[in-house]
PDB file of N, CA and C in Angstrom:
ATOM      1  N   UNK A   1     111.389 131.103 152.300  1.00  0.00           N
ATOM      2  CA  UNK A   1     111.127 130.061 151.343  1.00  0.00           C
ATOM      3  C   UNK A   1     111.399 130.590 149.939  1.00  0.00           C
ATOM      4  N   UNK A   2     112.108 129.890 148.935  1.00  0.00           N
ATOM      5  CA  UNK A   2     112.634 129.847 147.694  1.00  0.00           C
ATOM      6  C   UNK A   2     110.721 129.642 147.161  1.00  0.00           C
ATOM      7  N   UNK A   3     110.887 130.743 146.073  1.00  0.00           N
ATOM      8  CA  UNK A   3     109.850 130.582 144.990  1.00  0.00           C
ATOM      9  C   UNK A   3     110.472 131.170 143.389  1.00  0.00           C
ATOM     10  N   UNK A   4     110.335 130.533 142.526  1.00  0.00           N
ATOM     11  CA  UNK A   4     110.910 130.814 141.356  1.00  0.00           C
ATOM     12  C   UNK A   4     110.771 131.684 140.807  1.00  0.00           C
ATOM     13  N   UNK A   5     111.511 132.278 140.176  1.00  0.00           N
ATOM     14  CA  UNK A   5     110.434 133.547 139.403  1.00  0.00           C
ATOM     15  C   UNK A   5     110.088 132.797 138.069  1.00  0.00           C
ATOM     16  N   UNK A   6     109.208 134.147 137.180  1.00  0.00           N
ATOM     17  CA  UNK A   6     108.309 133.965 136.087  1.00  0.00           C
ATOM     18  C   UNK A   6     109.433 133.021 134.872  1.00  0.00           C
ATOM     19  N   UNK A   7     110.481 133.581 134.951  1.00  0.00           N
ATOM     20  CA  UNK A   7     111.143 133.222 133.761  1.00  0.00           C
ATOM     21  C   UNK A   7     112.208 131.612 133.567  1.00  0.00           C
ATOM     22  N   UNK A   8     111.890 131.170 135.294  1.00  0.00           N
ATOM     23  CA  UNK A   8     112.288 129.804 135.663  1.00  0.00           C
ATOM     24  C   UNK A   8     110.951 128.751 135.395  1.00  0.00           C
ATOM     25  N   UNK A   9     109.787 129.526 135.174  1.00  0.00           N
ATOM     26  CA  UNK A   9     108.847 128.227 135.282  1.00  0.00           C
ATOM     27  C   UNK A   9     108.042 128.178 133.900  1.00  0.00           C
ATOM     28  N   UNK A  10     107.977 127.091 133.440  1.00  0.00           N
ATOM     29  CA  UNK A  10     107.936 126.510 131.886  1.00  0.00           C
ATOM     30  C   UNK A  10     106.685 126.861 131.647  1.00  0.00           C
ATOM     31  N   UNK A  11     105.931 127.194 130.350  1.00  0.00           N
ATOM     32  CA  UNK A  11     104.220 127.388 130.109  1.00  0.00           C
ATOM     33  C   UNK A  11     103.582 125.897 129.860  1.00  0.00           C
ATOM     34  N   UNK A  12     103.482 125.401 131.063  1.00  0.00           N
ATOM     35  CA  UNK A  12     102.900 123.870 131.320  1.00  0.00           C
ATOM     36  C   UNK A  12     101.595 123.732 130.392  1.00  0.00           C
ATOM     37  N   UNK A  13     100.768 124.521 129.521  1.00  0.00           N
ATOM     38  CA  UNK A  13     100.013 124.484 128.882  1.00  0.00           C
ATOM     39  C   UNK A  13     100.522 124.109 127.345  1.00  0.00           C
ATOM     40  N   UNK A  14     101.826 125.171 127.089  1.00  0.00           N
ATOM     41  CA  UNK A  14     102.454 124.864 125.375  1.00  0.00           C
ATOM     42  C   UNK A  14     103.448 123.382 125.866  1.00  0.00           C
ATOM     43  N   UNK A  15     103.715 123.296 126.767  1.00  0.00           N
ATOM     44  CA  UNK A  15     104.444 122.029 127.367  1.00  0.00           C
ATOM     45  C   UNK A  15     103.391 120.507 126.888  1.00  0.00           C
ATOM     46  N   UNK A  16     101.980 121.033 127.468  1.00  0.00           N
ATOM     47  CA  UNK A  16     101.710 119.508 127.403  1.00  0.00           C
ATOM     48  C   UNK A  16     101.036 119.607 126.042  1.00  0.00           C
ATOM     49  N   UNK A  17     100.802 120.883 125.248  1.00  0.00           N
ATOM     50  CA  UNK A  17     100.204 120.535 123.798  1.00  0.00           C
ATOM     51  C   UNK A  17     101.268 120.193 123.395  1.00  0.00           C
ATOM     52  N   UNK A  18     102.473 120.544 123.297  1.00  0.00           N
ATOM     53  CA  UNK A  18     103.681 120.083 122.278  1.00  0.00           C
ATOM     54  C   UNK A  18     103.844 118.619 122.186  1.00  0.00           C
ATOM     55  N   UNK A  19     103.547 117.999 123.552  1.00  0.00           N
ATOM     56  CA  UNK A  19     104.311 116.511 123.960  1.00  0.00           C
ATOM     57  C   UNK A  19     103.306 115.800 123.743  1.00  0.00           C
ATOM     58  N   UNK A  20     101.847 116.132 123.631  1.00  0.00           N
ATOM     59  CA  UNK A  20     100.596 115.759 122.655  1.00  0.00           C
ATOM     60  C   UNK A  20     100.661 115.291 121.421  1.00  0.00           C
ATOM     61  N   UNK A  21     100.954 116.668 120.503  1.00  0.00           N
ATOM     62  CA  UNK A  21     101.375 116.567 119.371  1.00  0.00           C
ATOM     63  C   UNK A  21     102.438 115.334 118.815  1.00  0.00           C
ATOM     64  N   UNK A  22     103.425 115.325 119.654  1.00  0.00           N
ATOM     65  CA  UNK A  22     104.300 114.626 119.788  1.00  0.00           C
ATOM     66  C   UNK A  22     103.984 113.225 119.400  1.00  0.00           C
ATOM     67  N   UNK A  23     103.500 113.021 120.776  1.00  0.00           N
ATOM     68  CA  UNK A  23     102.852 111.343 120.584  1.00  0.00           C
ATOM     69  C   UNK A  23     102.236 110.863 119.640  1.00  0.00           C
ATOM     70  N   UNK A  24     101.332 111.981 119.030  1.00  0.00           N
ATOM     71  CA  UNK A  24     100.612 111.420 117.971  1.00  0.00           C
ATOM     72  C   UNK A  24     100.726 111.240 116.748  1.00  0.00           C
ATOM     73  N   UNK A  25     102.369 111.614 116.177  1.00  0.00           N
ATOM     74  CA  UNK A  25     102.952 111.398 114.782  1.00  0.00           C
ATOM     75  C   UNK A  25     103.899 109.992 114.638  1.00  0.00           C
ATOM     76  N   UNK A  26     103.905 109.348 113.912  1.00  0.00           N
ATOM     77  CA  UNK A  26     104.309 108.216 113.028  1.00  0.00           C
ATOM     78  C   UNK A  26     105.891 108.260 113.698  1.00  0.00           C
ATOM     79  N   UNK A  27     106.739 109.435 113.869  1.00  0.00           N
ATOM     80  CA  UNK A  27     107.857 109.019 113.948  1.00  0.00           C
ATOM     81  C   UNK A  27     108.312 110.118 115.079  1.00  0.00           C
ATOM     82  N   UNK A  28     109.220 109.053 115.944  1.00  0.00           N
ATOM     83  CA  UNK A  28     109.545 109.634 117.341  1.00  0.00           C
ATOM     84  C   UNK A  28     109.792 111.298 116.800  1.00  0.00           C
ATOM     85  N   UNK A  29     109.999 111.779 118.192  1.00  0.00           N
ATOM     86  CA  UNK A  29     110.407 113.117 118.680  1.00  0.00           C
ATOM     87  C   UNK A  29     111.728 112.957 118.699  1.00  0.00           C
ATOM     88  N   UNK A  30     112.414 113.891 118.993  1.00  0.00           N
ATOM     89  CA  UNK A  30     113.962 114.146 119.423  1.00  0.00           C
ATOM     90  C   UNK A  30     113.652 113.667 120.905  1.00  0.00           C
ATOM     91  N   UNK A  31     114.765 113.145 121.337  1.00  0.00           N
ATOM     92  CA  UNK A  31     114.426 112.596 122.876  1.00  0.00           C
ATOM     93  C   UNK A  31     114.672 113.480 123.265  1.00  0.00           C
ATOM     94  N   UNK A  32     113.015 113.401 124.925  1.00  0.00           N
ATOM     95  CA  UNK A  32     113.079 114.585 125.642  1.00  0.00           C
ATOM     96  C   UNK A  32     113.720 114.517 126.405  1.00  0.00           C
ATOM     97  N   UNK A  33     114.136 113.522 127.119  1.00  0.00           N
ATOM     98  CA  UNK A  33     114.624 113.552 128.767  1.00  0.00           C
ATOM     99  C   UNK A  33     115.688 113.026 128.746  1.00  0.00           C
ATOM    100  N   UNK A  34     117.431 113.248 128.992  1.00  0.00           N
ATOM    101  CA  UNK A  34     118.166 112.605 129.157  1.00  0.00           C
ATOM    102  C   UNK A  34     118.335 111.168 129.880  1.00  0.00           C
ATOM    103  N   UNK A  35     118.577 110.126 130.310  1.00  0.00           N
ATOM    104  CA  UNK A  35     118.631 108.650 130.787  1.00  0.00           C
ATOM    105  C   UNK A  35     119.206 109.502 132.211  1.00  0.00           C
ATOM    106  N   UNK A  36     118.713 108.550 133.856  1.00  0.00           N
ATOM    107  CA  UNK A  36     118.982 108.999 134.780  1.00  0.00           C
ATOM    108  C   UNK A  36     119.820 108.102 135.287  1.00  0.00           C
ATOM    109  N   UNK A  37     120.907 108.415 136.497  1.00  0.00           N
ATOM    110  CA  UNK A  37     121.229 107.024 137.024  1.00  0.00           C
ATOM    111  C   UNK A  37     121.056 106.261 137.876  1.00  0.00           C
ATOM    112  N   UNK A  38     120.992 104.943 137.679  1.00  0.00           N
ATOM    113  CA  UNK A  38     120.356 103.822 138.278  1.00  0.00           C
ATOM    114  C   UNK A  38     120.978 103.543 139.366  1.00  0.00           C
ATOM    115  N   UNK A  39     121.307 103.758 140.987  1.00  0.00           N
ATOM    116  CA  UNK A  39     122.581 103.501 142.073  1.00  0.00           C
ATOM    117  C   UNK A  39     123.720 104.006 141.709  1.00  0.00           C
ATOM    118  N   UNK A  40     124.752 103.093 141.796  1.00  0.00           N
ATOM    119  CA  UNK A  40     126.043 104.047 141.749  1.00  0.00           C
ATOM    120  C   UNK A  40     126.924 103.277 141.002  1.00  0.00           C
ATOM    121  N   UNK A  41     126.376 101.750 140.133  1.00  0.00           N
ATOM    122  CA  UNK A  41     126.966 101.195 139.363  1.00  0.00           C
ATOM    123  C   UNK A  41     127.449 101.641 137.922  1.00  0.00           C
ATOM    124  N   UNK A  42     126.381 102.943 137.523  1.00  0.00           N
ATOM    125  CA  UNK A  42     126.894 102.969 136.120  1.00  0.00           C
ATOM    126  C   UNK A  42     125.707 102.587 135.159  1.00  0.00           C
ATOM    127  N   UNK A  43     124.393 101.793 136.062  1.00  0.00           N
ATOM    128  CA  UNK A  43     123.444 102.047 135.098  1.00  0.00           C
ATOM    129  C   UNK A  43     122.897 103.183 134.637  1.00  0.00           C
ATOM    130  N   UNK A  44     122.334 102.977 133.590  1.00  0.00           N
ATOM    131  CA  UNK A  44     121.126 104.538 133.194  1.00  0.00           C
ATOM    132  C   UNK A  44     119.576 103.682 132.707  1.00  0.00           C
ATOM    133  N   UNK A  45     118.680 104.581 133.253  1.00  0.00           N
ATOM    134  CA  UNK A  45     117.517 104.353 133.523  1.00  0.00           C
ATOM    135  C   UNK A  45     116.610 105.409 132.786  1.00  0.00           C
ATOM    136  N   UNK A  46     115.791 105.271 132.059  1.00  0.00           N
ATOM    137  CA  UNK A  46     114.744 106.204 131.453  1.00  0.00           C
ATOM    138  C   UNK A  46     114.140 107.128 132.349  1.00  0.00           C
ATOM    139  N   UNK A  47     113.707 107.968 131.821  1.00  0.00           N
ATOM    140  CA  UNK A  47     113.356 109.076 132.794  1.00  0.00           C
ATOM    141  C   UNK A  47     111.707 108.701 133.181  1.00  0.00           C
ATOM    142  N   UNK A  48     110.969 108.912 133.712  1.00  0.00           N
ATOM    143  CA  UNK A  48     109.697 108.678 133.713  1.00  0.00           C
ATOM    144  C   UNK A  48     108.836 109.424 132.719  1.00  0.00           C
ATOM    145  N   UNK A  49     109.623 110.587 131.903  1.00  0.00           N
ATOM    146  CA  UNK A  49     108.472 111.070 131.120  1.00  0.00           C
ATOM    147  C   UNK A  49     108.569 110.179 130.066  1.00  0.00           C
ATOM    148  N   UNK A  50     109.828 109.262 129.418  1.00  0.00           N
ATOM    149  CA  UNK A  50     109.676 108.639 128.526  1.00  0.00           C
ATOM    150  C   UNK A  50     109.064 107.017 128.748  1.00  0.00           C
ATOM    151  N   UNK A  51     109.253 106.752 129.660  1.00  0.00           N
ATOM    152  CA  UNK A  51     108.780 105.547 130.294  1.00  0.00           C
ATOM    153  C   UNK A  51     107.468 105.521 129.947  1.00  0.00           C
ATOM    154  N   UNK A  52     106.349 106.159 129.451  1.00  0.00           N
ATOM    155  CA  UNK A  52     105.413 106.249 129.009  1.00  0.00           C
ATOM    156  C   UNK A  52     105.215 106.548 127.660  1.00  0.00           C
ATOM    157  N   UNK A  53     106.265 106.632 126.988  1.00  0.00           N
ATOM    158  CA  UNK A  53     106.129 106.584 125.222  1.00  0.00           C
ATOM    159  C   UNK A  53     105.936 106.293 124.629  1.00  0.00           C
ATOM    160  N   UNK A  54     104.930 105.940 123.666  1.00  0.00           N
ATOM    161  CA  UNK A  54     104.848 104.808 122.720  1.00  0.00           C
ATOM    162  C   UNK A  54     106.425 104.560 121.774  1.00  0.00           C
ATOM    163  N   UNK A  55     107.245 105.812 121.729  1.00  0.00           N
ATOM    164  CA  UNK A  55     108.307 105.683 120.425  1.00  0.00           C
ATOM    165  C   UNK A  55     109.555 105.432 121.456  1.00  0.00           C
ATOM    166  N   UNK A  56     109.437 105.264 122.470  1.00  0.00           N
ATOM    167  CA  UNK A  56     110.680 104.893 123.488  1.00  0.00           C
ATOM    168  C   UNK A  56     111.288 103.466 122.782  1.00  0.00           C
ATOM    169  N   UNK A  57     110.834 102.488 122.190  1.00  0.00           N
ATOM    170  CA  UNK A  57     112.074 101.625 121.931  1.00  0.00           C
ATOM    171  C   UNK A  57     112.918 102.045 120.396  1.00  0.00           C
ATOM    172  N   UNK A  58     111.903 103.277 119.537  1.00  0.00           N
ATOM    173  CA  UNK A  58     112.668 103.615 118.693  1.00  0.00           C
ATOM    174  C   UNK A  58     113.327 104.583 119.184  1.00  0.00           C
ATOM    175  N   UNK A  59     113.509 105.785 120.047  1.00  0.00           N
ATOM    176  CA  UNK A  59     114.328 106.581 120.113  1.00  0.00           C
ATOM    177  C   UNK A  59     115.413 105.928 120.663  1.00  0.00           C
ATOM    178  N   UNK A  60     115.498 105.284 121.338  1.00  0.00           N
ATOM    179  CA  UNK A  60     116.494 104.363 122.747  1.00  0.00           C
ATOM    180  C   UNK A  60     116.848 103.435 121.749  1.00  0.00           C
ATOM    181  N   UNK A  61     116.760 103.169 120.489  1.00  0.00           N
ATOM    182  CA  UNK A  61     117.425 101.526 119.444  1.00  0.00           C
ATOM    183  C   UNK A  61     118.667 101.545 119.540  1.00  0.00           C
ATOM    184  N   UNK A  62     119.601 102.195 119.650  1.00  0.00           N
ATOM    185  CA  UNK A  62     120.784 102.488 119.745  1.00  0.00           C
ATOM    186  C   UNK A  62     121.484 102.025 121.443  1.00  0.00           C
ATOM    187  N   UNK A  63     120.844 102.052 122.369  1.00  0.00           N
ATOM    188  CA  UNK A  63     121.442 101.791 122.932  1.00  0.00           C
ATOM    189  C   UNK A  63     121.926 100.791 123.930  1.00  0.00           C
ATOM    190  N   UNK A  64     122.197 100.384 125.023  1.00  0.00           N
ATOM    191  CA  UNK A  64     122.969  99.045 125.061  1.00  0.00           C
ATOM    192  C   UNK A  64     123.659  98.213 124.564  1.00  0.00           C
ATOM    193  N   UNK A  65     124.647  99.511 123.714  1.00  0.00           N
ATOM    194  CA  UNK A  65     125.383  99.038 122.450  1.00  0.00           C
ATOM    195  C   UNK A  65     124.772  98.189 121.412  1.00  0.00           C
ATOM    196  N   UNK A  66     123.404  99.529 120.953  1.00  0.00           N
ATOM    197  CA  UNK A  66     123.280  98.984 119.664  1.00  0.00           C
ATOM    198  C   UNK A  66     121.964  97.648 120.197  1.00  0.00           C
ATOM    199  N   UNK A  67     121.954  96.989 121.378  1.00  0.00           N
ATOM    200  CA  UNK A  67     120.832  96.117 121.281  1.00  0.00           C
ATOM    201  C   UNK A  67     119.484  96.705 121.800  1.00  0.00           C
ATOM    202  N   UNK A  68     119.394  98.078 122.037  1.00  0.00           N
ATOM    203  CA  UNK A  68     118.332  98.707 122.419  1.00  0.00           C
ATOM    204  C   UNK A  68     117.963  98.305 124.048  1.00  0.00           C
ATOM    205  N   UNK A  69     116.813  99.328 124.024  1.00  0.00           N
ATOM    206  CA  UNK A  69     116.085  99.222 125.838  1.00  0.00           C
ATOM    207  C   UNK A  69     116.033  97.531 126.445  1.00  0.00           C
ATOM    208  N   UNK A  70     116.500  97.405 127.455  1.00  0.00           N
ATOM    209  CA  UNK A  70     116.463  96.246 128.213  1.00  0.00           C
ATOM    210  C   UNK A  70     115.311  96.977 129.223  1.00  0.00           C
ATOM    211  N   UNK A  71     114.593  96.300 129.840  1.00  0.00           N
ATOM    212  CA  UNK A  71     113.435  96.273 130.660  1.00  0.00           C
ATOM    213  C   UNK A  71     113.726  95.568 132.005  1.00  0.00           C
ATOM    214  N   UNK A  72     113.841  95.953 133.168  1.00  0.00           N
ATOM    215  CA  UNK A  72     113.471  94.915 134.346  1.00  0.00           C
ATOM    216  C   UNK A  72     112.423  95.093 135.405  1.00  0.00           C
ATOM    217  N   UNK A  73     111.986  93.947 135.842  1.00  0.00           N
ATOM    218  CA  UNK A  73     110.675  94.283 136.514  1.00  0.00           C
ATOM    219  C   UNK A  73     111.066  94.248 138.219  1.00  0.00           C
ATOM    220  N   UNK A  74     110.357  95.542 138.588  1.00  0.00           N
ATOM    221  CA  UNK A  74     111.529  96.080 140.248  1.00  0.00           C
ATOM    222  C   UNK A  74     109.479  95.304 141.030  1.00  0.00           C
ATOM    223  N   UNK A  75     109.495  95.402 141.990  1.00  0.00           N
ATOM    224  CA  UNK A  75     108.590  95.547 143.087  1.00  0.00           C
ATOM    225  C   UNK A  75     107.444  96.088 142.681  1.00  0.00           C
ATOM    226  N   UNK A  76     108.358  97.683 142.365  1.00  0.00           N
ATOM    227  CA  UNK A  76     107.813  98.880 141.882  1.00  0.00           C
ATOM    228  C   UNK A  76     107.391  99.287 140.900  1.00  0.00           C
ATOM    229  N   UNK A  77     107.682  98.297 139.604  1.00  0.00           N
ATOM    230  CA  UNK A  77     107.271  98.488 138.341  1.00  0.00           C
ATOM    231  C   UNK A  77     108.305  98.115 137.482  1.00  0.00           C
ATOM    232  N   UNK A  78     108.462  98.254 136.429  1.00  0.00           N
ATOM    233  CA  UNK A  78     109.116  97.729 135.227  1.00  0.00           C
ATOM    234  C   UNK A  78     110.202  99.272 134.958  1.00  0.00           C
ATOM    235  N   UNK A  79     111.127  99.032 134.900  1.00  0.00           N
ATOM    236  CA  UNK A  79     112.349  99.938 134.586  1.00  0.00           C
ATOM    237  C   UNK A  79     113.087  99.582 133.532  1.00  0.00           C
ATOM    238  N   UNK A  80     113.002 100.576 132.516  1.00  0.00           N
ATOM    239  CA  UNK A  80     113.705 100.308 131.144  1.00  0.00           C
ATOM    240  C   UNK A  80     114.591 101.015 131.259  1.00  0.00           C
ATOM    241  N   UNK A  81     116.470 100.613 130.772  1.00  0.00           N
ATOM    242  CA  UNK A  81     117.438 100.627 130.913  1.00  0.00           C
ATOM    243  C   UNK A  81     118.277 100.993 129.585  1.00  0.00           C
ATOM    244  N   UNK A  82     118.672 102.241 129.352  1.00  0.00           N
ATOM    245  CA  UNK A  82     119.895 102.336 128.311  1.00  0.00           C
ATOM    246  C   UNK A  82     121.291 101.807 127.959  1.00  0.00           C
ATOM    247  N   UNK A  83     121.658 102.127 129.480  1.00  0.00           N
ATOM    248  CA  UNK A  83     123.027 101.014 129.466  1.00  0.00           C
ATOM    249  C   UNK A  83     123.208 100.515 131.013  1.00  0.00           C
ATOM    250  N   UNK A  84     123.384  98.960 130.609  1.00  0.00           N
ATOM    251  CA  UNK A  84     123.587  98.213 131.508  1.00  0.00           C
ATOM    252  C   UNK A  84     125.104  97.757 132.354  1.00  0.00           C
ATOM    253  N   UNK A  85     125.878  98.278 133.309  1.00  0.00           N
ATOM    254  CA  UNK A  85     126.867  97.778 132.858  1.00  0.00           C
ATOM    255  C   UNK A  85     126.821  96.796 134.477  1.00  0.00           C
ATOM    256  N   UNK A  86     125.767  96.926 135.584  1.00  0.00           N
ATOM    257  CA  UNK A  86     125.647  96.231 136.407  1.00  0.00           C
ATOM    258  C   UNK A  86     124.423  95.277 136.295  1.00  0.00           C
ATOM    259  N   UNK A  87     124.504  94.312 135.930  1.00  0.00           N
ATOM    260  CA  UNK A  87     122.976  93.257 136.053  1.00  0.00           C
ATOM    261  C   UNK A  87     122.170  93.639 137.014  1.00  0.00           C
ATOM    262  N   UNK A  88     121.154  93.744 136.702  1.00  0.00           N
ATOM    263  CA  UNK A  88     120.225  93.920 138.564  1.00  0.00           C
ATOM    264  C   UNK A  88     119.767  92.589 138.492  1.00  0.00           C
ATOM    265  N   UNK A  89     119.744  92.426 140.043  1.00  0.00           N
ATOM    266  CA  UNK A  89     119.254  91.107 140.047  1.00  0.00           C
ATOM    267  C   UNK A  89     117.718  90.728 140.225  1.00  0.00           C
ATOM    268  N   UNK A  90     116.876  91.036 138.909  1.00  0.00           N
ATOM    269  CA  UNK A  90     115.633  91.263 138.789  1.00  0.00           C
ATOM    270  C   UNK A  90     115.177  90.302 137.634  1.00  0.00           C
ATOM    271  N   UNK A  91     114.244  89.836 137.503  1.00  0.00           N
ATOM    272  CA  UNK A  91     114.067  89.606 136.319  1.00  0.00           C
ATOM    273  C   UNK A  91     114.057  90.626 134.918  1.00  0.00           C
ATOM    274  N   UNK A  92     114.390  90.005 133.977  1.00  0.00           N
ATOM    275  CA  UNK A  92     114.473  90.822 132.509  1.00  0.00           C
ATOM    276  C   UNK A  92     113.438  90.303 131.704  1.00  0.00           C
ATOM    277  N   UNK A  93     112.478  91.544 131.458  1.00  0.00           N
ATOM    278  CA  UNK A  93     111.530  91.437 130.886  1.00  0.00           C
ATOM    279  C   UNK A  93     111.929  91.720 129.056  1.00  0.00           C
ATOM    280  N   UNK A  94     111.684  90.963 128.159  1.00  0.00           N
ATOM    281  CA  UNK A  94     111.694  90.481 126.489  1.00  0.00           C
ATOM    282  C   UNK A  94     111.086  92.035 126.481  1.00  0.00           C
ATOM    283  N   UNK A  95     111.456  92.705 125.246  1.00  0.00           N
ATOM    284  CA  UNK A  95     110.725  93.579 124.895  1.00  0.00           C
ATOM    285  C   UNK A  95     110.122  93.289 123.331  1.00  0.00           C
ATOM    286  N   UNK A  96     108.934  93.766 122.998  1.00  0.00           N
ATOM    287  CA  UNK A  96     108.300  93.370 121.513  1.00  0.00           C
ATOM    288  C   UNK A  96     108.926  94.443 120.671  1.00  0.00           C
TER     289      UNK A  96
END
């Protein structure tokens, strides 16, 4: 069995004070998590650490050419979207 060594695994303690800190200032962070992809159409999908951001529709304003995060609501929960280039056939949730 594969176990990592010391210098592969992150200090999950300065990890979650940083992303603390983070949240709690006036103006986003540098985005943490690159956009993932959504099937094999070509969407991109937020990562789950940002999916919980308060500054996720300002870091993400830029994209969907410029009209920002689109939202759709799966079964499974609500999935916010960078670029759309396949519709899902879900409802689209308005974002504030």
């Amino acid at each position: 069995m594969f176990r990592p060594g010391q210098l592969s695994k992150p200090n999950i303690r300065t990890k979650i004070s940083n992303i603390k800190d983070s949240l709690e200032v006036d103006e986003p962070p540098s985005i943490c998590y690159p956009p993932i992809a959504e099937g094999k159409k070509g969407n991109l999908r937020l990562a789950s650490g940002c999916v919980y951001c308060p500054h996720k529709a300002k870091c993400w304003k830029d994209s969907n050419n410029g009209s920002g995060l689109r939202a759709f609501k799966y079964s499974n929960g609500v999935k916010y979207f960078t670029r759309v280039i396949s519709q899902p056939n879900v409802l689209e949730i308005p974002l504030r």
